[in-house]
Structures are given as structure tokens and as C-alpha cells.
N, C-alpha and C. Protein backbone atom coordinates (compact mmCIF):
# COMPACT_ATOMS: atom_id res chain seq x y z
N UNK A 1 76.65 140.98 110.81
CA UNK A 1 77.96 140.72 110.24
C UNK A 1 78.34 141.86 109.30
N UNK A 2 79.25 142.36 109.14
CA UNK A 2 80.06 143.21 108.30
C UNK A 2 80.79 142.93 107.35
N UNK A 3 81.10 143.56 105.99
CA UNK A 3 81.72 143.05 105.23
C UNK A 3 82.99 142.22 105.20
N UNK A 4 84.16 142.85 106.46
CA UNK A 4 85.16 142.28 106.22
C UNK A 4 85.24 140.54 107.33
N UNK A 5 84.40 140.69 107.84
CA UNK A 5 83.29 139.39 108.57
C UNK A 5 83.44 138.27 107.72
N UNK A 6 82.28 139.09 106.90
CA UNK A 6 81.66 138.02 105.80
C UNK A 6 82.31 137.49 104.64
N UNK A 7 83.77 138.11 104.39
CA UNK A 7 84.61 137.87 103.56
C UNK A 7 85.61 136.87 104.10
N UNK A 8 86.02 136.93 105.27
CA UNK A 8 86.82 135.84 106.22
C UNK A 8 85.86 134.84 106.13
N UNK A 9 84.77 134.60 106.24
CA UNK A 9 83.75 133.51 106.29
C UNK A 9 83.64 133.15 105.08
N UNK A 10 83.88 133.46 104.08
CA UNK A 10 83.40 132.96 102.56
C UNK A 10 84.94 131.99 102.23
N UNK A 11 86.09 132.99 102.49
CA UNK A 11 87.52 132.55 102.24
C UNK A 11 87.67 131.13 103.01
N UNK A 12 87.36 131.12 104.53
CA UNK A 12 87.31 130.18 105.10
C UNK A 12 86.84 128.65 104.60
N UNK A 13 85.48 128.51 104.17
CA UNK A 13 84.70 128.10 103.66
C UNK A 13 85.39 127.45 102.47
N UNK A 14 85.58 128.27 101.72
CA UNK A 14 86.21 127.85 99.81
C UNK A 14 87.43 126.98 100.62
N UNK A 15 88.35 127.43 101.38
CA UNK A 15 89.86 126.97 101.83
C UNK A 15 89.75 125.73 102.37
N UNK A 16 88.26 125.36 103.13
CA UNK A 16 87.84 124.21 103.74
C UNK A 16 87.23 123.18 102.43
N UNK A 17 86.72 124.02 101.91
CA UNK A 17 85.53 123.32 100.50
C UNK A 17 87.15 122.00 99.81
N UNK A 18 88.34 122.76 99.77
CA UNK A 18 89.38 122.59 98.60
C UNK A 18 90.44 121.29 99.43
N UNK A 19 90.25 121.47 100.60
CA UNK A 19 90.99 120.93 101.90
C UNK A 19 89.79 119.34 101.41
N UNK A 20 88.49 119.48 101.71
CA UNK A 20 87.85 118.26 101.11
C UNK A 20 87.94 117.52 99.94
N UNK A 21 88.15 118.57 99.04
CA UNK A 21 88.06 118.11 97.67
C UNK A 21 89.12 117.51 97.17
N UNK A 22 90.50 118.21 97.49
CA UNK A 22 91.32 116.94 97.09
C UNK A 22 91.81 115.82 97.26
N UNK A 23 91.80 115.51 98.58
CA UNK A 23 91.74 114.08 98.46
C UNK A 23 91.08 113.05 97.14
N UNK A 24 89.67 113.52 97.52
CA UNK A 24 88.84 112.94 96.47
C UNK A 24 89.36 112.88 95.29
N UNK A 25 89.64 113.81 94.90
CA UNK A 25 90.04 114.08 93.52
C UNK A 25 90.76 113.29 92.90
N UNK A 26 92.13 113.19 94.06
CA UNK A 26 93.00 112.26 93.69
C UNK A 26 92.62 110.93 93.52
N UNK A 27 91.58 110.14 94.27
CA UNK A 27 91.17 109.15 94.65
C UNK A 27 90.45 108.54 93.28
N UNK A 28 89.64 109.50 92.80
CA UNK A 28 89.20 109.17 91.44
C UNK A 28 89.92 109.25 90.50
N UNK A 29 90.81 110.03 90.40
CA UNK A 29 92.16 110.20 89.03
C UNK A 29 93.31 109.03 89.51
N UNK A 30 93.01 108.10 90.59
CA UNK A 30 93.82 106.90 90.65
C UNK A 30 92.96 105.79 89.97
N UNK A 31 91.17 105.59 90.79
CA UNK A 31 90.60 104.75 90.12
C UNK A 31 90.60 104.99 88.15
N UNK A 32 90.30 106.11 87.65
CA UNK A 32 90.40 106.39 86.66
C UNK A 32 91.68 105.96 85.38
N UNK A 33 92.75 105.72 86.46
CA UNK A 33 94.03 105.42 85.54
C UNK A 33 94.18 103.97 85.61
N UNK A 34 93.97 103.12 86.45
CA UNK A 34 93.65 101.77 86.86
C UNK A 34 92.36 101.21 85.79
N UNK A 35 91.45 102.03 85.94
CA UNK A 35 90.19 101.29 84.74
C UNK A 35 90.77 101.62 83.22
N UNK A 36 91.41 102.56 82.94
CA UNK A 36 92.28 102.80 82.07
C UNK A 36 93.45 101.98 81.60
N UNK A 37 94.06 101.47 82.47
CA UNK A 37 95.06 100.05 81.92
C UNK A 37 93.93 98.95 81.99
N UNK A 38 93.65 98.68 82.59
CA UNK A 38 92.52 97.87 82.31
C UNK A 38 91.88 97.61 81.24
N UNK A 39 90.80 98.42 80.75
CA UNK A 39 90.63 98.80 79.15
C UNK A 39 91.61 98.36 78.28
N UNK A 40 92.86 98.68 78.53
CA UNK A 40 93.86 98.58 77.39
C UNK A 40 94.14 97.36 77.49
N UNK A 41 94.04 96.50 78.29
CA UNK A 41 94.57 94.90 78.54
C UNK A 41 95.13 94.38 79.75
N UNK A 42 95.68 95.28 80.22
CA UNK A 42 96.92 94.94 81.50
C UNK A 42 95.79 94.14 82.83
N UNK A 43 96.54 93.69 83.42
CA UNK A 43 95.51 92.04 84.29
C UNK A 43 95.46 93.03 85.40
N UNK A 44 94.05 93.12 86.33
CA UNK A 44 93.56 93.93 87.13
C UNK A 44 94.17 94.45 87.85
N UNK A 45 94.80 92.78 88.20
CA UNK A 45 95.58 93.15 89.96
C UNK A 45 96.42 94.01 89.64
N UNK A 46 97.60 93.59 88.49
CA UNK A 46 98.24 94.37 88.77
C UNK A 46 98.75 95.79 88.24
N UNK A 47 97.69 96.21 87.81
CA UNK A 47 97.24 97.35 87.47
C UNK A 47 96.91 98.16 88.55
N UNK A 48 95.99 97.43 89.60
CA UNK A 48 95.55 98.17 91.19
C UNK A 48 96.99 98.39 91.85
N UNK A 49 97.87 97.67 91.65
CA UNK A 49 98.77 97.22 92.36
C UNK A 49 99.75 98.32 92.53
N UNK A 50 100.43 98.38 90.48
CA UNK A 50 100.87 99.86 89.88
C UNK A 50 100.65 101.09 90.45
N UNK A 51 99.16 101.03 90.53
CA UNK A 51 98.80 102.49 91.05
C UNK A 51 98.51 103.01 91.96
N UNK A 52 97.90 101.95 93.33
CA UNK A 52 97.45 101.80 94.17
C UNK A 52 97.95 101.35 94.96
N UNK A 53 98.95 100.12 94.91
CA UNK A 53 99.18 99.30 95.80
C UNK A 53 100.46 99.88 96.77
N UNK A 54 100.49 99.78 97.62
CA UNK A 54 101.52 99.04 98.71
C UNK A 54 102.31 98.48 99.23
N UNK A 55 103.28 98.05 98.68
CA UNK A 55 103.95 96.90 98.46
C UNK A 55 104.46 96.41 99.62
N UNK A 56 104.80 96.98 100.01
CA UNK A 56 105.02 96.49 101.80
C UNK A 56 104.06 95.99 102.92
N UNK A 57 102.60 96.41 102.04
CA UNK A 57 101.52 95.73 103.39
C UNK A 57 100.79 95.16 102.82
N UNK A 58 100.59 95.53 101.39
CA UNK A 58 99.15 94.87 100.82
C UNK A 58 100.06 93.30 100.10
N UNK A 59 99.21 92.12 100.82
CA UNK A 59 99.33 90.83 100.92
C UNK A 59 98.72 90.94 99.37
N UNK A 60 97.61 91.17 99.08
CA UNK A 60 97.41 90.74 97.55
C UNK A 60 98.52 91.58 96.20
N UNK A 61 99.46 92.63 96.91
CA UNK A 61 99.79 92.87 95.75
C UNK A 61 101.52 92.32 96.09
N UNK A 62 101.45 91.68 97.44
CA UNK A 62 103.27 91.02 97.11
C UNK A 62 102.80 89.40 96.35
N UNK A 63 101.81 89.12 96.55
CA UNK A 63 101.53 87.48 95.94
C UNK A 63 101.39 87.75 94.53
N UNK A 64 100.69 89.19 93.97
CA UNK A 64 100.70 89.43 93.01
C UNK A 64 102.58 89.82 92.47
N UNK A 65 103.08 90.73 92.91
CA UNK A 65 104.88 90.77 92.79
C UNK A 65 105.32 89.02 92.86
N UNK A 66 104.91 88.29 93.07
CA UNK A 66 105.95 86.80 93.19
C UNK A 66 105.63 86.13 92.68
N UNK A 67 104.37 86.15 91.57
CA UNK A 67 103.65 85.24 90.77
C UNK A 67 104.61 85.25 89.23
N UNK A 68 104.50 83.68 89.24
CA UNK A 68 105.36 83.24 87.92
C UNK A 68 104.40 84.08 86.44
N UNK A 69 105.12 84.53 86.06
CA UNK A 69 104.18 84.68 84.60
C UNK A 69 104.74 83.62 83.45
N UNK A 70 103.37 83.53 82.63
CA UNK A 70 103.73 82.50 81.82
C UNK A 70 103.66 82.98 80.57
């Protein structure tokens, strides 16, 4: 292999490494803000719900949207 080879192969690599990584990233800086209201008081669900949820498919967070608060 030759330098300008082995430099396409390294670039490749990092571009793929970053292509993995964020997803993740995001995935934990969602769980992270969710255990974070949490902590502060706010009721689980709908805290998951806030940050996470779906509102159009996820069944636990429209029962959670239609629940009487008291």
C-alpha cells in the first residue's frame, strides 16, 4: 500500500467510525434528558413520551396524552 492508499483507508474508516457513532450518541443524550426530568420530578411516562415518544403509534404514550390529571 502507498501513502495516498493508506490515507483513503484511514479517512474512510474515521467517516464510517462517525456514520456509527451518531446515532448512538443521540440515543444516549435522549435517554440522558428523560432520566433528567425524571430526577427533577416529572412522572416517567411522560417524560419518555416528551422526548421519545411518538404520538401517532406509541399506544402507551396516546393513553398517556388522554389521561385525566388530578
Amino acid at each position: 500500500m502507498d501513502a495516498k492508499e493508506m490515507i483513503v483507508w484511514i479517512v474512510g474508516l474515521v467517516l464510517a467510525a462517525m456514520v456509527v457513532a451518531s446515532p448512538v450518541a443521540c440515543t444516549m443524550r435522549r435517554h440522558q434528558v428523560v432520566a433528567e426530568a425524571i430526577r427533577n420530578g416529572a412522572d416517567p411516562i411522560d417524560a419518555k413520551c416528551a422526548v421519545e415518544g411518538d404520538i401517532e403509534r406509541s399506544p402507551m404514550c396516546i393513553l398517556a396524552a388522554t389521561r385525566v390529571k388530578k
